[in-house]
Protein backbone atom coordinates (compact mmCIF):
# COMPACT_ATOMS: atom_id res chain seq x y z
CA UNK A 1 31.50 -38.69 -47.32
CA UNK A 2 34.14 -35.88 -47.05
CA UNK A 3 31.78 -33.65 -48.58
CA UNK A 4 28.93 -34.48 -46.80
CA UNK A 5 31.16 -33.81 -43.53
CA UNK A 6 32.05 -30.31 -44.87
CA UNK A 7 28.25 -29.23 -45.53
CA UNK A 8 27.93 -30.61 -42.01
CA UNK A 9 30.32 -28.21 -40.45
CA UNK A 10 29.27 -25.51 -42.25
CA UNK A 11 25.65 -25.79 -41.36
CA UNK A 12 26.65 -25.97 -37.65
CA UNK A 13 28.86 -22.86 -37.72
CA UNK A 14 25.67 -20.85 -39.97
CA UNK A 15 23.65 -21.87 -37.26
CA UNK A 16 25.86 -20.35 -34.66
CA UNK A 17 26.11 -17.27 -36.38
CA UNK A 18 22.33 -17.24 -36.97
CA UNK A 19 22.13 -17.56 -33.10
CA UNK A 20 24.34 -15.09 -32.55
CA UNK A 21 22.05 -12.47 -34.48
CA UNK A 22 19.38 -13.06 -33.19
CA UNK A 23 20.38 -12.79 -29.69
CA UNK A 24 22.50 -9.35 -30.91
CA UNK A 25 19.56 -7.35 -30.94
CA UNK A 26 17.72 -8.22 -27.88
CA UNK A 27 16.97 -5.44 -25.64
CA UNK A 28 19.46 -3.36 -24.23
CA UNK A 29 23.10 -4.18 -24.17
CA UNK A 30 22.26 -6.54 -26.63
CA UNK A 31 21.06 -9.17 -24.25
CA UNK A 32 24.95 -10.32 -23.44
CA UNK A 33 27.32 -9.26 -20.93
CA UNK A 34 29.91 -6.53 -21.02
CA UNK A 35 31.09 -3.40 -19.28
CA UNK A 36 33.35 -2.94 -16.35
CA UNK A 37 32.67 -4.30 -12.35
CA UNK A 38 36.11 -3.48 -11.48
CA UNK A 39 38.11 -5.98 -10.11
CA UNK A 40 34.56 -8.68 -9.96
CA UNK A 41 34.90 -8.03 -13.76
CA UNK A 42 35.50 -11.80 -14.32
CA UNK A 43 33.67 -13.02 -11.23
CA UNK A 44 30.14 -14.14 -11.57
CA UNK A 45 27.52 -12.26 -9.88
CA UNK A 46 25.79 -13.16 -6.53
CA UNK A 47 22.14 -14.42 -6.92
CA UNK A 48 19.71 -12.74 -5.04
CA UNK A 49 18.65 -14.76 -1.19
CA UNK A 50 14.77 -15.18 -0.37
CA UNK A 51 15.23 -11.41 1.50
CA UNK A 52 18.26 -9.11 1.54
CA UNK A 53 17.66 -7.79 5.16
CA UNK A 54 20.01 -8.32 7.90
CA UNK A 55 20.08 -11.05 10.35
CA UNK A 56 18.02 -9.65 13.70
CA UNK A 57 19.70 -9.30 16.47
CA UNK A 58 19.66 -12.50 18.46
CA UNK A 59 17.24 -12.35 21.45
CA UNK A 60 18.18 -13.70 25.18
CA UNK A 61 15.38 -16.54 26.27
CA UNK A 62 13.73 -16.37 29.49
CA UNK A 63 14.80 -17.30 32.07
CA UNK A 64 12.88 -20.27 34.56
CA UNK A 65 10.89 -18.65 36.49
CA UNK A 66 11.41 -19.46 40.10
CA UNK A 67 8.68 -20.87 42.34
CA UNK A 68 7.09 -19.17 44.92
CA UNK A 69 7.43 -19.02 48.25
CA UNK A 70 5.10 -22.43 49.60
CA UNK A 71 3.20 -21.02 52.85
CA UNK A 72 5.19 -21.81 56.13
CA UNK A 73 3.42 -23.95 59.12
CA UNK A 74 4.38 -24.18 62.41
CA UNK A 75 6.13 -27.66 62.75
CA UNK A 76 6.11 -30.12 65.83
CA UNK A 77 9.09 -28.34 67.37
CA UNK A 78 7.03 -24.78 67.48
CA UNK A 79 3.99 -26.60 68.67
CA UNK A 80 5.29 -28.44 71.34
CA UNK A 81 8.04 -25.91 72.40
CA UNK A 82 4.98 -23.19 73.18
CA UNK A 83 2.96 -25.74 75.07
CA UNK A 84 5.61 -26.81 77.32
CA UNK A 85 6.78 -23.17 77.62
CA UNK A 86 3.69 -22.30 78.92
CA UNK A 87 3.04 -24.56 81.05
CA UNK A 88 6.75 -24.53 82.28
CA UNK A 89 5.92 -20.26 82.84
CA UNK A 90 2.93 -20.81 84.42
CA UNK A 91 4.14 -23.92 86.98
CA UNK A 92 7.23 -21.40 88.09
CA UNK A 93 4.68 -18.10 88.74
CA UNK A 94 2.07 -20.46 90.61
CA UNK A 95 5.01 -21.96 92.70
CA UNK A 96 6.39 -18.48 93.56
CA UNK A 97 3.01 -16.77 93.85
CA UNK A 98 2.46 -20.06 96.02
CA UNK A 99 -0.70 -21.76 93.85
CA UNK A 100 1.88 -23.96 91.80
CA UNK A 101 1.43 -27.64 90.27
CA UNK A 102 0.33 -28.82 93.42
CA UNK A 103 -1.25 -26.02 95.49
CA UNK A 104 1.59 -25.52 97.99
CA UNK A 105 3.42 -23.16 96.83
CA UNK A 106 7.26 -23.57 97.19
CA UNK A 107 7.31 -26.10 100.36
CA UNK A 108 4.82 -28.58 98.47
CA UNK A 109 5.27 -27.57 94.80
CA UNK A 110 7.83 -28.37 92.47
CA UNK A 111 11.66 -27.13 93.37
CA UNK A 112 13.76 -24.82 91.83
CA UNK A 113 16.14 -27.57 91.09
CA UNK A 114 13.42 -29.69 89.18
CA UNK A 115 12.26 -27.05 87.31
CA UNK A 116 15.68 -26.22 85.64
CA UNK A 117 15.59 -29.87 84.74
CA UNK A 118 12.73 -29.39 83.18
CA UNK A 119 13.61 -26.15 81.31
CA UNK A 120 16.58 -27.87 80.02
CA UNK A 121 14.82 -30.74 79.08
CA UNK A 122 11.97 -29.29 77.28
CA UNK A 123 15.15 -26.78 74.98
CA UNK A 124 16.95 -30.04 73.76
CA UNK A 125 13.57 -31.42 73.26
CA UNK A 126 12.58 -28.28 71.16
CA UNK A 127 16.42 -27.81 69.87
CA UNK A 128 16.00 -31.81 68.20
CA UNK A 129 13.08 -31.15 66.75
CA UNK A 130 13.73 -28.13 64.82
CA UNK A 131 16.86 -29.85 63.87
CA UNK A 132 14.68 -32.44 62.56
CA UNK A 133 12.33 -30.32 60.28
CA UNK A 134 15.20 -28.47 59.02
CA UNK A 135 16.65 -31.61 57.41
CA UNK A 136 13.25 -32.87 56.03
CA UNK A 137 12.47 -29.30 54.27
CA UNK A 138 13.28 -29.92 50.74
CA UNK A 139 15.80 -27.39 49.32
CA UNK A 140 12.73 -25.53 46.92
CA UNK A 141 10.52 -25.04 49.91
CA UNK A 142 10.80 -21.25 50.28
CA UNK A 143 12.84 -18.62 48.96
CA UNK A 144 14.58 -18.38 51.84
CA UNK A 145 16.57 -20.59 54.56
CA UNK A 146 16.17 -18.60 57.50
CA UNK A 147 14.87 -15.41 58.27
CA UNK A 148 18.23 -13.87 58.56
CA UNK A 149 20.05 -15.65 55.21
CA UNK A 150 18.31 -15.14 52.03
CA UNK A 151 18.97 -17.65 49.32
CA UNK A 152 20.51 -16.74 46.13
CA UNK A 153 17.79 -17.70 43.28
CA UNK A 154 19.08 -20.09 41.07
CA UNK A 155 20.97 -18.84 37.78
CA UNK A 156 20.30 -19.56 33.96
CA UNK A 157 22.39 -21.71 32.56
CA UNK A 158 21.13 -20.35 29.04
CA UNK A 159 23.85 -18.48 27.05
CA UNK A 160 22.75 -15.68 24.65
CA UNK A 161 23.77 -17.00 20.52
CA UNK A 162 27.48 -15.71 19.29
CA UNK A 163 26.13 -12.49 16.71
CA UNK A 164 26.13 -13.49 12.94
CA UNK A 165 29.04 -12.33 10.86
CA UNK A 166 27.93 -9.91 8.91
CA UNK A 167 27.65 -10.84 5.07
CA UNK A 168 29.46 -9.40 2.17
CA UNK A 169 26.99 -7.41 1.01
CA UNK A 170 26.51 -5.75 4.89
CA UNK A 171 29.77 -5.24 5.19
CA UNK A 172 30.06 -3.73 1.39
CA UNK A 173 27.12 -1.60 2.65
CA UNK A 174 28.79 0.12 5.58
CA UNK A 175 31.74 0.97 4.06
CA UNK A 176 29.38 2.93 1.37
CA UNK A 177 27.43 4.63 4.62
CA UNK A 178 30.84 5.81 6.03
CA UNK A 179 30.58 8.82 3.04
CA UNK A 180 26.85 8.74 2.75
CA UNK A 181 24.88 7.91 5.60
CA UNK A 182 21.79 8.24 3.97
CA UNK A 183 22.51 5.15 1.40
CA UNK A 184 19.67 3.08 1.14
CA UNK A 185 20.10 -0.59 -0.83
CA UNK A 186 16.14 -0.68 -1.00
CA UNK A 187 15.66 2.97 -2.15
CA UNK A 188 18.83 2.51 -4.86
CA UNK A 189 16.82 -0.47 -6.19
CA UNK A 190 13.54 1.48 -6.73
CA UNK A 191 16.31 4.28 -8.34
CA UNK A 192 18.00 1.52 -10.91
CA UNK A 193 14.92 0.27 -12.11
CA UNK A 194 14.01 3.90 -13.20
CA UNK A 195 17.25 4.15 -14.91
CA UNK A 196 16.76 0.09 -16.39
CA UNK A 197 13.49 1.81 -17.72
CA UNK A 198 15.33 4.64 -19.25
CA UNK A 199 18.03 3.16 -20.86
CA UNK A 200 15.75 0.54 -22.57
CA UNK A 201 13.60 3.66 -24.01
CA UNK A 202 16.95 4.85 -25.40
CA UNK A 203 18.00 1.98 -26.79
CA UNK A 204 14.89 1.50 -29.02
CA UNK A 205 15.20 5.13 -30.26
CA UNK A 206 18.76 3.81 -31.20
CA UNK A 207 20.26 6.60 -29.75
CA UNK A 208 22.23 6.24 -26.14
CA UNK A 209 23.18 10.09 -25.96
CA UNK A 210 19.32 10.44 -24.33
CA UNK A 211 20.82 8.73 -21.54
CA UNK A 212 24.03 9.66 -21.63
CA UNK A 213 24.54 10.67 -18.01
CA UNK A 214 23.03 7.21 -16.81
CA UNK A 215 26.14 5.56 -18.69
CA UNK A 216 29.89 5.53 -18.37
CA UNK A 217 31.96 6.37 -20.97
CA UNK A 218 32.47 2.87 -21.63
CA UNK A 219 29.00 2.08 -21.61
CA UNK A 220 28.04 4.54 -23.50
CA UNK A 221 30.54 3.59 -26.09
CA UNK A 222 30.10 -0.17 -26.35
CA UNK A 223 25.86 0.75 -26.45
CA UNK A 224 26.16 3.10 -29.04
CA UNK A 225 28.13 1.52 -31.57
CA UNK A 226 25.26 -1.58 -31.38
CA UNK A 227 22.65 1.24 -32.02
CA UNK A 228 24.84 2.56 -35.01
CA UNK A 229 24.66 -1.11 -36.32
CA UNK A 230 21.53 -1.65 -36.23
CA UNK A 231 20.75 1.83 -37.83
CA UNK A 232 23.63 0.18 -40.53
CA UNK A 233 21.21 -2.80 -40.95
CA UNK A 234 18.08 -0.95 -41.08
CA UNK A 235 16.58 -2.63 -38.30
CA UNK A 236 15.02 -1.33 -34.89
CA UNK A 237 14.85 -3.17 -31.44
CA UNK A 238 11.25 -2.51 -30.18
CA UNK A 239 10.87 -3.06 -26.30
CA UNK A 240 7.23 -2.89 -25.20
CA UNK A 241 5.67 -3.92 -22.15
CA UNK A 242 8.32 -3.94 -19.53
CA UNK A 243 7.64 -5.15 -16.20
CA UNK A 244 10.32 -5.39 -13.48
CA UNK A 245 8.92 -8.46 -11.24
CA UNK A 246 12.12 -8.17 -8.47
CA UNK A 247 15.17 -5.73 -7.99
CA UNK A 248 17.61 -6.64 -5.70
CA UNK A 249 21.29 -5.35 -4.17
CA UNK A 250 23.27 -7.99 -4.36
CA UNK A 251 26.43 -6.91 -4.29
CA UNK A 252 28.30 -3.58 -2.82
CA UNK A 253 31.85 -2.51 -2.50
CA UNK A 254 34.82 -0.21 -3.00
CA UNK A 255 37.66 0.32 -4.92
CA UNK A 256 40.55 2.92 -5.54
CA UNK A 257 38.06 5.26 -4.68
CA UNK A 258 34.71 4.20 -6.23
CA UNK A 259 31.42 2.87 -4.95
CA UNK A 260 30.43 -0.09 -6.55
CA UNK A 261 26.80 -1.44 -6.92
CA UNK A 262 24.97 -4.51 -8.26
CA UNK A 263 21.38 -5.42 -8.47
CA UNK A 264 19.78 -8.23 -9.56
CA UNK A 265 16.54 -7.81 -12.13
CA UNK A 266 14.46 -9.95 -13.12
CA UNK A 267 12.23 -8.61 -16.03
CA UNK A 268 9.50 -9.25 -18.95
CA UNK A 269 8.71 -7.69 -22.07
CA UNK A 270 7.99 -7.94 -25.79
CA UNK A 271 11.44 -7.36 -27.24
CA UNK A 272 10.91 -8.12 -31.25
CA UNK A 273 12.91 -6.02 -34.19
CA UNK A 274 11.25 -4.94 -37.73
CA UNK A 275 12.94 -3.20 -40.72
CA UNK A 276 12.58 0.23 -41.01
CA UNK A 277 9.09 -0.66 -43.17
CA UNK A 278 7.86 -1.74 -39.66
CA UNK A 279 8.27 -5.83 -40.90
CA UNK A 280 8.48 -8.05 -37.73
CA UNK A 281 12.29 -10.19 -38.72
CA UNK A 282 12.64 -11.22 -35.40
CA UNK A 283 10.68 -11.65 -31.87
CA UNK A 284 7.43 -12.34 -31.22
CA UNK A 285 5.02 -8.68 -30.56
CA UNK A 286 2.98 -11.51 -28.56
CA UNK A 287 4.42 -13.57 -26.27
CA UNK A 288 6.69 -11.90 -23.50
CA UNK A 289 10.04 -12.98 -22.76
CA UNK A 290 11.37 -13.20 -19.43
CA UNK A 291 14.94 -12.69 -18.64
CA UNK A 292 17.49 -12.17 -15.44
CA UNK A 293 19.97 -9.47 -15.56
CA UNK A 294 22.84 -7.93 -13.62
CA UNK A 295 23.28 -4.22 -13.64
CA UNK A 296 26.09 -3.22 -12.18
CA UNK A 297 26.61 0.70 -11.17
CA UNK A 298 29.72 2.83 -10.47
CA UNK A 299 30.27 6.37 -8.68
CA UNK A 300 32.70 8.30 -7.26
CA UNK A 301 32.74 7.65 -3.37
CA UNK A 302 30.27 9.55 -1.42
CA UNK A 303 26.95 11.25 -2.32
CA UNK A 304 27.44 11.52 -5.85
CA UNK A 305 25.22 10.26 -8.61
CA UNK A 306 25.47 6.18 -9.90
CA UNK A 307 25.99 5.43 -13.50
CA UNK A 308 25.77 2.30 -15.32
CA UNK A 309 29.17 0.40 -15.30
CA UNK A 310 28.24 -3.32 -16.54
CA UNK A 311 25.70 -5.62 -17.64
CA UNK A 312 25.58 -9.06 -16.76
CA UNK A 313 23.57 -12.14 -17.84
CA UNK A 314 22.05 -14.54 -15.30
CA UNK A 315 24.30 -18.32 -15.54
């Protein structure tokens, strides 16, 4: 039983280090994470979102439109106020011319005393009236009271949205813009994928020094001394058929006076090694594998040129 237990264990831990091979090789960087990301060294990397532009700019709705004006008519008041003035006018110039009401002119017409009565009647008559028509109006009936007060149209009540905070990776993005204006987190993705390109090339060739200025000189280290032992074991890392499917910023920011970049990948290829006789020992030259990645680049800040600070694998 004790024995059995033992062969157990050891099986487990050969097949661990059998893993371990096998994923050693894999394309470049040996498909595991190292490098440096600065103080995010030990932080895991932010996925991609569905897009990496910034919020809009929220956008004020309309306000309700206002009715217009409904067409005044002439109420009961105006009506009856110009009939009775006129006849009122024309009873006082027949009396005086001496054809009033009654054909007598001021010894058989109408006095002057009963006309003022009348007058006065007739202006509370008219007064009441108007009064009247003015309280009936509903308040939306024109756009204005009288002819002398306008009325102040009615206000929105709508209140414009509070601006987004900007993200991490905006606000990571300014502070890069504040030495280079002309930094551009699409255009740096197109760049990285040319340099994802040709540090893979360099990596089959087993020789990192053809990409030397795309590396640190930690990168370059750590890289190299995989391609020196894989020359040891007499084996080469083929990586055919590359396709980048997405590239993404994901992450931007500085510190103690370096730019720091991130972007996401998400890749295919044929990555398969053979012995130096050109033996397949590992990988398929058939069936593509698809992986996510992390690249993480490094600069001095301002307009200077990005190099290759850390690779990280997808969680």
């Amino acid at each position: 039983m004790k024995r059995s237990t033992t062969l157990f264990i050891a099986l487990v831990f050969a097949l661990a280090s059998f893993s371990w091979v096998a994923d050693g090789w894999a394309r470049a960087g040996g498909g595991s994470s190292g490098g440096s990301r600065g103080s995010r060294s030990y932080s895991a990397p932010v996925r991609p979102g569905p897009s990496q532009v910034s919020p809009s700019r929220p956008v004020a709705p309309p306000s309700p439109a206002i009715p217009p004006p409904a067409p005044q008519r002439p109420g009961w008041g105006g009506m009856l106020g110009g009939a009775l003035g006129g006849l009122l006018l024309g009873g006082l110039i027949g009396s005086l011319l001496g054809g009033g009401l009654g054909g007598h002119g001021l010894v058989g017409g109408l006095g002057l005393l009963e006309l003022l009565l009348i007058g006065g009647l007739i202006f509370f008559a008219i007064s009441w009236m108007r009064r009247r028509q003015a309280a009936d109006r509903p308040a939306y009936a024109g756009g204005y009271g009288n002819a002398w007060e306008p009325v102040e149209p009615p206000r929105s009540t709508a209140t414009l949205e509070a601006p987004a905070e900007p993200s991490d990776l905006d606000r990571g993005l300014g502070h890069i813009r504040q030495m280079d204006a002309g930094f551009d987190a699409a255009a740096f993705a197109e760049t990285a994928s040319d340099m994802f390109f040709k540090i893979q090339a360099a990596w089959t060739t087993r020789d990192m020094g053809r990409a030397a200025d795309l590396l640190t000189a930690e990168m370059r280290e750590v890289m190299q001394r995989q391609c020196d032992q894989l020359r040891a074991d007499r084996r080469i890392n083929h990586l055919e058929n590359i396709a980048v499917r997405r590239a993404a910023v994901t992450e931007a920011w500085q510190e103690k006076g370096q730019d720091y970049v991130t972007v996401y990948f998400l890749a295919s290829l044929l990555d398969y090694t053979t012995d130096e006789s050109g033996r397949v020992v590992e990988g398929s030259t058939t069936d593509p594998v698809k992986f996510e990645e992390y690249w993480t680049f490094v600069r001095p800040v301002g307009p200077n040129r990005f190099q290759l600070s850390a690779i990280q694998q997808a969680a």
